[in-house]
N, C-alpha and C. Protein backbone atom coordinates (compact mmCIF):
# COMPACT_ATOMS: atom_id res chain seq x y z
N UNK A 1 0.83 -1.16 0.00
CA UNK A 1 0.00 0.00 0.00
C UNK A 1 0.89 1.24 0.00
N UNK A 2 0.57 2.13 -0.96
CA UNK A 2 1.57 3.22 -1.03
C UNK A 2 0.57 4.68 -0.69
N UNK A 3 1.08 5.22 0.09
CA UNK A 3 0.46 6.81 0.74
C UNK A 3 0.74 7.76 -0.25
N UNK A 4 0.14 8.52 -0.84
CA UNK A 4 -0.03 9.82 -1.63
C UNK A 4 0.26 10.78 0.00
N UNK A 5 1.85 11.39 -0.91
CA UNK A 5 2.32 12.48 -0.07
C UNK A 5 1.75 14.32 -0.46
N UNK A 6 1.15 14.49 0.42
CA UNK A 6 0.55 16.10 0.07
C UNK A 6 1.36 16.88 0.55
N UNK A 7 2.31 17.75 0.06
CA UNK A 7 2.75 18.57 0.12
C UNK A 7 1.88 20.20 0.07
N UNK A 8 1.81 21.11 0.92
CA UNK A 8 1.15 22.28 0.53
C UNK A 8 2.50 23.46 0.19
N UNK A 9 2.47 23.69 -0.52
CA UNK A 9 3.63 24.80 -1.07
C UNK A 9 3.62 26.08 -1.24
N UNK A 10 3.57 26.41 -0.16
CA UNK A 10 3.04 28.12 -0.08
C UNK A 10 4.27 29.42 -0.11
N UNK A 11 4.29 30.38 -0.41
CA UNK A 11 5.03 31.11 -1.05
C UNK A 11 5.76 31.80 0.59
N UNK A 12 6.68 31.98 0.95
CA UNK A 12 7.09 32.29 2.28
C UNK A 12 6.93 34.03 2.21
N UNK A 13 6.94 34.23 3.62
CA UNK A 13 6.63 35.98 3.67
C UNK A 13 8.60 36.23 4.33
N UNK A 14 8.92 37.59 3.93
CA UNK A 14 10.27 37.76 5.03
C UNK A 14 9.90 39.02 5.98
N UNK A 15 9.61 38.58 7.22
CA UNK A 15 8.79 39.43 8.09
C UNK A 15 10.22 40.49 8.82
N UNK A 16 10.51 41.68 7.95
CA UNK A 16 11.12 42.92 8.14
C UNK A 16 10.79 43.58 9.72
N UNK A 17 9.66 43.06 10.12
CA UNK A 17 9.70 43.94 11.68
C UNK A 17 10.94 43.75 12.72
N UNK A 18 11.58 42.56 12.85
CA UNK A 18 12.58 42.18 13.97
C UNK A 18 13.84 43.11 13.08
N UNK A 19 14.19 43.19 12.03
CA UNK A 19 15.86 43.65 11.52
C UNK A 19 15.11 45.19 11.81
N UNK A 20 14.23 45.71 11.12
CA UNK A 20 13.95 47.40 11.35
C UNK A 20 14.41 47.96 13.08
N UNK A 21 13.91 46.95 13.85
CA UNK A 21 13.89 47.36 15.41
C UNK A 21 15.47 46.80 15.97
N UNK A 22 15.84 46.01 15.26
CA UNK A 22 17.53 45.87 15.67
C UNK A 22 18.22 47.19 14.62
N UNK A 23 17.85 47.59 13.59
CA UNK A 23 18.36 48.73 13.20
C UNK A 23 18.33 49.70 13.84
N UNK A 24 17.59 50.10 14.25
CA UNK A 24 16.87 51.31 15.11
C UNK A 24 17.19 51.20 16.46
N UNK A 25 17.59 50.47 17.05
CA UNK A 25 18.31 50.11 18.41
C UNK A 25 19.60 50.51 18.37
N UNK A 26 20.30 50.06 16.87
CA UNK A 26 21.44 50.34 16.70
C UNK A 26 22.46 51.56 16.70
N UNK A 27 20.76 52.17 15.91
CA UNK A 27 21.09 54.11 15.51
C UNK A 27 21.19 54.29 16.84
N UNK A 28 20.26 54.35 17.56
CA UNK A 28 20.55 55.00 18.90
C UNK A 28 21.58 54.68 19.81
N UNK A 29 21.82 53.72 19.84
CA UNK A 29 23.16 52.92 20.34
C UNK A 29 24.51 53.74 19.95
N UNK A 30 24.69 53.91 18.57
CA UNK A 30 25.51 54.77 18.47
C UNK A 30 25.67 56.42 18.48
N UNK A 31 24.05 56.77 18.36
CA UNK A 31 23.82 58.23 18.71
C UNK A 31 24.03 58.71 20.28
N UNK A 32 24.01 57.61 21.42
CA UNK A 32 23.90 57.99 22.40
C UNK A 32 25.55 57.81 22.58
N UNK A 33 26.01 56.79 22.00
CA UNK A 33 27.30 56.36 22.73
C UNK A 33 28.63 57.22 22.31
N UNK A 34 28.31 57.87 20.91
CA UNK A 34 29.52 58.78 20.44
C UNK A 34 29.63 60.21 20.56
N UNK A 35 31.04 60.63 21.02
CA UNK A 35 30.86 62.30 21.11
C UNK A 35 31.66 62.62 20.24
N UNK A 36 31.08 63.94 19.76
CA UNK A 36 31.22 65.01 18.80
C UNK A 36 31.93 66.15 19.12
N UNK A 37 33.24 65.84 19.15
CA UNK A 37 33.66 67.65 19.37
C UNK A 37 33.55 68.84 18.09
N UNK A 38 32.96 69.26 18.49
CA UNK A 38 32.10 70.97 17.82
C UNK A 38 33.47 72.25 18.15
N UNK A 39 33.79 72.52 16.93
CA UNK A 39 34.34 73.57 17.22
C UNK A 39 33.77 74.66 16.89
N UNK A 40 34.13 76.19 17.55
CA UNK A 40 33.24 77.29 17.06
C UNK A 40 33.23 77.59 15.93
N UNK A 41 31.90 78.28 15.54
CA UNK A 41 31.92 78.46 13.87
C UNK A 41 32.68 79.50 13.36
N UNK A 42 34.36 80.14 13.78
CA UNK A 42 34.51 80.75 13.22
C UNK A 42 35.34 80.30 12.18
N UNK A 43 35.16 81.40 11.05
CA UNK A 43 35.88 80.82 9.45
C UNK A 43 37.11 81.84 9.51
N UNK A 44 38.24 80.82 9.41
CA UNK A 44 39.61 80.80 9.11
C UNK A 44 40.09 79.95 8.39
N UNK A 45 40.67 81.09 7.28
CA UNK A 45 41.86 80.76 6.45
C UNK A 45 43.09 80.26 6.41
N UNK A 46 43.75 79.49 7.05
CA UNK A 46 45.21 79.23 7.61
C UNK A 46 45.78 79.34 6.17
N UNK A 47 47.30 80.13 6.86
CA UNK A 47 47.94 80.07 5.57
C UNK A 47 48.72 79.00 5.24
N UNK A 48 49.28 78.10 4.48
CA UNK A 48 49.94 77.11 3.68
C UNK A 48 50.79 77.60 4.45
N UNK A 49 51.97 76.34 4.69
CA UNK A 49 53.35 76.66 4.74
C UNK A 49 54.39 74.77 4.65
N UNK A 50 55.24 75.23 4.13
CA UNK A 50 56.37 74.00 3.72
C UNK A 50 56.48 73.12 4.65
N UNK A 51 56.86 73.70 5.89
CA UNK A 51 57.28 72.87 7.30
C UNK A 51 56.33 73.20 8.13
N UNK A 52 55.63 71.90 8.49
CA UNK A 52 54.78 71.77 9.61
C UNK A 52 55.27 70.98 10.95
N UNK A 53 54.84 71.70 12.11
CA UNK A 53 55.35 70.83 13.40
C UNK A 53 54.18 70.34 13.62
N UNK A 54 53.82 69.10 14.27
CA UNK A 54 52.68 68.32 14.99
C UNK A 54 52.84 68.49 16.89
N UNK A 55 52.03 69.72 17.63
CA UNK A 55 52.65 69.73 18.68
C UNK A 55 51.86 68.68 20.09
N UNK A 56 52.31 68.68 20.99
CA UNK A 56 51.86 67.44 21.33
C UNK A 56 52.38 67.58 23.12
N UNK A 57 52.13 68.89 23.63
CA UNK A 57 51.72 69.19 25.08
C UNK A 57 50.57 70.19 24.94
N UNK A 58 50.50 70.80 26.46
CA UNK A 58 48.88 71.48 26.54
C UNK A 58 49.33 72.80 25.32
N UNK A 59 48.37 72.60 24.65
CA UNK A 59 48.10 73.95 23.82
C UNK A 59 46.92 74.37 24.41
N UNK A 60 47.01 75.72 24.12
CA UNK A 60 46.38 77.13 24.01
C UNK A 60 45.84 77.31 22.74
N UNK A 61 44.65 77.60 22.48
CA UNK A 61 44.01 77.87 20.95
C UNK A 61 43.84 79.26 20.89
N UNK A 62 44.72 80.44 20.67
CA UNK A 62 43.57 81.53 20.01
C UNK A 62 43.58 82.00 18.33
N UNK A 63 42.24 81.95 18.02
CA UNK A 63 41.64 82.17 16.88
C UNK A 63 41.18 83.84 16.63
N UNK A 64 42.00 84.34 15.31
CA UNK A 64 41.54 85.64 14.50
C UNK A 64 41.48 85.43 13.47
N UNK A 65 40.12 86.23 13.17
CA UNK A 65 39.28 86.40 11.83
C UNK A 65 39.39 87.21 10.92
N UNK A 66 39.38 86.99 10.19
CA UNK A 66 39.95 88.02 9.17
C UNK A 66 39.79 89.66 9.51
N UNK A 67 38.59 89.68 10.20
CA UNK A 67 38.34 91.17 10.81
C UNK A 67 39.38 91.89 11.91
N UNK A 68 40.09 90.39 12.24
CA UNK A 68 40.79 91.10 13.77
C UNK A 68 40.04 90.86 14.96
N UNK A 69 39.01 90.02 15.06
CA UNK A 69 38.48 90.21 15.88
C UNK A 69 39.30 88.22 16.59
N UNK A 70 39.51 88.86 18.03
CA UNK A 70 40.13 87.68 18.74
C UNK A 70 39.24 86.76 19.51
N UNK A 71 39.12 85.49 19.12
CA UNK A 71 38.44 84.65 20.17
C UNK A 71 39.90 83.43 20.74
N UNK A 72 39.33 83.18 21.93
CA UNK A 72 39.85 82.44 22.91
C UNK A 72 38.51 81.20 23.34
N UNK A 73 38.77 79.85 23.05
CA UNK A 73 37.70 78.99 23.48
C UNK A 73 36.27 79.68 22.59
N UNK A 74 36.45 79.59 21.88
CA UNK A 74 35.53 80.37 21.16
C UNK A 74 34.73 81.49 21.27
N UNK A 75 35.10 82.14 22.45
CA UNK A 75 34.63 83.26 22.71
C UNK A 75 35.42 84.78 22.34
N UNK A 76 34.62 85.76 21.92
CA UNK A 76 35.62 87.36 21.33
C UNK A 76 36.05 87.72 22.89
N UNK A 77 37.23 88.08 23.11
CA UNK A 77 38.25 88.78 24.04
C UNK A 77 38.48 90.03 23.39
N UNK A 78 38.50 90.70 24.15
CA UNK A 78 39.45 92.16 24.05
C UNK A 78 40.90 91.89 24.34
N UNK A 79 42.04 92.69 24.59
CA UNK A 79 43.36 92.59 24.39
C UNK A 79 43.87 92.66 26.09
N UNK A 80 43.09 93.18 27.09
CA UNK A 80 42.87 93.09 28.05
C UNK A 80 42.49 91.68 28.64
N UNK A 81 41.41 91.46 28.45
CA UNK A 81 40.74 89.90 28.79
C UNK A 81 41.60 88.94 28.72
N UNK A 82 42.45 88.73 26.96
CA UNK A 82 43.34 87.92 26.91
C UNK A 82 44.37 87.62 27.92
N UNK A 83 45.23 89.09 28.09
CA UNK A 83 45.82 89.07 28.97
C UNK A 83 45.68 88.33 30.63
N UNK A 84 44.47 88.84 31.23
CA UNK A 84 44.14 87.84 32.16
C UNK A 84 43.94 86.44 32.04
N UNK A 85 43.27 86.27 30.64
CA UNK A 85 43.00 84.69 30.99
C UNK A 85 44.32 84.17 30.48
N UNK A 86 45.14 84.59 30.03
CA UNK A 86 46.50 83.69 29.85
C UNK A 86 47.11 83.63 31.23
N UNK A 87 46.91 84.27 31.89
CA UNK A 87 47.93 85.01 33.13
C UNK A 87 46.99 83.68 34.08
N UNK A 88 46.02 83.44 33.72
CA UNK A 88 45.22 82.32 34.78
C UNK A 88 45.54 81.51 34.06
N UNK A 89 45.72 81.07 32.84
CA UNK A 89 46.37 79.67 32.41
C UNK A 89 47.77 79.27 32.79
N UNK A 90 47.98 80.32 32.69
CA UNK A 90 49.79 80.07 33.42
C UNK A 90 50.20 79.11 34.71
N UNK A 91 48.72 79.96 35.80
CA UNK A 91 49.10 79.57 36.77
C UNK A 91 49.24 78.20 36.82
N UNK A 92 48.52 77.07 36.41
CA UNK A 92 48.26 76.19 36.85
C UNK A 92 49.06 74.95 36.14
N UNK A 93 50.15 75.53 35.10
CA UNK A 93 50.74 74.60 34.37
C UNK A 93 52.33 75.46 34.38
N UNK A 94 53.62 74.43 34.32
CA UNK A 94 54.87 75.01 33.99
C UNK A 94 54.64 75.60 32.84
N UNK A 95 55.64 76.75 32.61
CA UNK A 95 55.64 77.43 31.27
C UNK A 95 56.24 76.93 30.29
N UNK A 96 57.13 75.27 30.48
CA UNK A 96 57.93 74.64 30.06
C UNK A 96 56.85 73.83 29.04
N UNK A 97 55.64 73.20 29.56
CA UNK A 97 54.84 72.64 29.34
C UNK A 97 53.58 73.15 28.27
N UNK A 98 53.43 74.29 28.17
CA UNK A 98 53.07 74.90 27.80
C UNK A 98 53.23 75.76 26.23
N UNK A 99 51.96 75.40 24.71
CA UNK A 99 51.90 75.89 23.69
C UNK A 99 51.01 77.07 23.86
N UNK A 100 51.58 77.55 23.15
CA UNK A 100 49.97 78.26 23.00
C UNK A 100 50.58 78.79 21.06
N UNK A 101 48.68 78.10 20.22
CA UNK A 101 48.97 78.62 19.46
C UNK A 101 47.63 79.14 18.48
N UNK A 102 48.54 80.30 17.83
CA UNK A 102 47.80 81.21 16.61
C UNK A 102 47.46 81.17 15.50
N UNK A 103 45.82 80.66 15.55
CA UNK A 103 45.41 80.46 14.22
C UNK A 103 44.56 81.63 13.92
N UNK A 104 45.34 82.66 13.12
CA UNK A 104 44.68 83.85 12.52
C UNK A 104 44.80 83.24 11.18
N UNK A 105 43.81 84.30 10.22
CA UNK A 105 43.45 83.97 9.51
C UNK A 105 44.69 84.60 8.40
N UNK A 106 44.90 83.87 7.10
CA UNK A 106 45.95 84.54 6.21
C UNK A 106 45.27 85.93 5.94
N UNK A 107 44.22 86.79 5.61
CA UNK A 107 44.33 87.80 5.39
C UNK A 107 44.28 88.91 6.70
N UNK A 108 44.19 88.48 7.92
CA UNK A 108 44.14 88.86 9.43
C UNK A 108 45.57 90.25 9.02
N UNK A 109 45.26 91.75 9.56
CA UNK A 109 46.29 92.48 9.51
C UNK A 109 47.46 91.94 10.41
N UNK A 110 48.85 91.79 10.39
CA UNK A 110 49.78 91.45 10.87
C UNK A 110 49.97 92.27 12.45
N UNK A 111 49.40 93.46 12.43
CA UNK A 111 49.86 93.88 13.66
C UNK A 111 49.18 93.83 14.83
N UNK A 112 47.76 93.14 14.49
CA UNK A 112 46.73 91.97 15.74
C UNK A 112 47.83 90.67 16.00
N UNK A 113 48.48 90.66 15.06
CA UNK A 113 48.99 88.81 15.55
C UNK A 113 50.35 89.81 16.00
N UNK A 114 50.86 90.32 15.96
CA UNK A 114 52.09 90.77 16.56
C UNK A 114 51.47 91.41 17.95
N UNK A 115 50.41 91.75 18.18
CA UNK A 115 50.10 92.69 19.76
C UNK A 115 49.76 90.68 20.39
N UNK A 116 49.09 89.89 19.65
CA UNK A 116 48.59 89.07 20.30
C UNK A 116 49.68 87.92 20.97
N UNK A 117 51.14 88.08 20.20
CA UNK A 117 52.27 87.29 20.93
C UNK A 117 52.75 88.29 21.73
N UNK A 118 52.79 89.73 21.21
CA UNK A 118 53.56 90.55 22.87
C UNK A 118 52.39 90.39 24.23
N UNK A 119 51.24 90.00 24.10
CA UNK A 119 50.75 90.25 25.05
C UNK A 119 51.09 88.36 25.68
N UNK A 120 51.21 87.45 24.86
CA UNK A 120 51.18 86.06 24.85
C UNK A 120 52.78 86.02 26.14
N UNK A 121 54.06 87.01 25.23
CA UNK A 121 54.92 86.91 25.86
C UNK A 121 55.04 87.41 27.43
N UNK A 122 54.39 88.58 27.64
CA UNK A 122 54.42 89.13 28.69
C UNK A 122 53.96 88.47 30.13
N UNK A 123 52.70 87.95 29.49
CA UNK A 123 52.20 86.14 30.28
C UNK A 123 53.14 85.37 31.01
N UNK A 124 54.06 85.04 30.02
CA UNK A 124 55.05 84.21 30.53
C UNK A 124 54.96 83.17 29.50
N UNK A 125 54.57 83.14 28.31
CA UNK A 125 54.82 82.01 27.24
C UNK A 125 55.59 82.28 26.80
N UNK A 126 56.83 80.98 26.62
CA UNK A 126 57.98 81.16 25.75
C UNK A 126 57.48 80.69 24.88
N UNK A 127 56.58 79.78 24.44
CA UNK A 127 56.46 78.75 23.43
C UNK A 127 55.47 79.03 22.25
N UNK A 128 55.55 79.50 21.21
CA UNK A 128 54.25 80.57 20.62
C UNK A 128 54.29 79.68 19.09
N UNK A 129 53.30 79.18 18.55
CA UNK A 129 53.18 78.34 17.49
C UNK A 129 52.31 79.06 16.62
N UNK A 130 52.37 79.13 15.18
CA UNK A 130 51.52 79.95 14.71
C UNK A 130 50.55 78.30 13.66
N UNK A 131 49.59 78.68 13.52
CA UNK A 131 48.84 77.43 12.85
C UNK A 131 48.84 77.92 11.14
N UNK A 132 49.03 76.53 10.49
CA UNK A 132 49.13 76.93 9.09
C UNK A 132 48.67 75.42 8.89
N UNK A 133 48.36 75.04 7.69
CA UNK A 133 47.39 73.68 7.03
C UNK A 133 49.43 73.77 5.73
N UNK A 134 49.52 72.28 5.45
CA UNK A 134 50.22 71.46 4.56
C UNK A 134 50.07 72.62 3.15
N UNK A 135 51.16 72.63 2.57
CA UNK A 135 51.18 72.64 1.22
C UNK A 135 51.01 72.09 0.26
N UNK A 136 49.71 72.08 -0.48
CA UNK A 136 49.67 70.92 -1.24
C UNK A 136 50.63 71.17 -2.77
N UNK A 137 51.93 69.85 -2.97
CA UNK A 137 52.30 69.92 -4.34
C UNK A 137 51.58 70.29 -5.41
N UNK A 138 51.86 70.97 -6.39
CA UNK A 138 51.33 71.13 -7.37
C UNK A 138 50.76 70.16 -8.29
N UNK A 139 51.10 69.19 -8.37
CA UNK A 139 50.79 68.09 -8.55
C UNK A 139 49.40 67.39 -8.11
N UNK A 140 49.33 67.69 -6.82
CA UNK A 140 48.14 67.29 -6.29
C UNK A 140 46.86 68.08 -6.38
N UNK A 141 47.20 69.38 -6.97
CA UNK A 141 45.95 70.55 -6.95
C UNK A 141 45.15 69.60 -7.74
């Protein structure tokens, strides 16, 4: 006696709800877990230059805009202000240890970045770095 095998052959579904909600677990997983350092929006030009140093104790950031106008931590200082808050950065670190450097902008007038290292020096920074971006070969333009 031989059995007739019934097979029913139905077309399969691929049920997308479980991968959408492991996706979406995921986004947030990494939205919560990664930080973003934001720098201020100001726009500077650095000028090109041949020889670059990579420096690599506490730096000091101050930033001028093409206007002249000086920020520190992203905030505008007067020439005064600076002065104090370098004079409070000092305190708390050797002067040995210590960068501090100037990213004005290439068309920035020269004699803001020259008041902004005499006032840098008077502080007590020996160590004064000016910021500039790689030269790209001609080749590479």
């Amino acid at each position: 006696m031989t059995f007739r095998k019934h097979y029913d052959v139905k077309k399969g579904e691929i049920n997308l709800t479980p991968l959408i909600d492991v996706v979406f677990q995921l986004i947030i997983f990494f939205m919560l877990s990664s930080s973003f350092i934001i720098q201020p929006g100001i726009k500077i030009k650095l000028p090109q230059a041949v020889t670059t140093d990579v420096i690599k104790q506490k730096e000091l950031f101050i930033n001028i805009s093409e206007d002249g106008i000086v920020y520190f931590k992203g905030n505008i200082v007067t020439f005064e202000q600076l002065e104090n808050i370098l004079k409070e950065e000092m305190k708390n670190v050797k002067k040995e240890n210590i960068v501090l450097v100037i990213k004005a902008d290439k068309n920035t007038k020269h004699g803001i970045v020259v008041k902004v290292i005499d006032i840098s020096r008077k502080t007590g920074i020996e160590r004064i770095a000016i910021g500039t971006i790689p030269e790209i070969e001609e080749y590479e333009r």
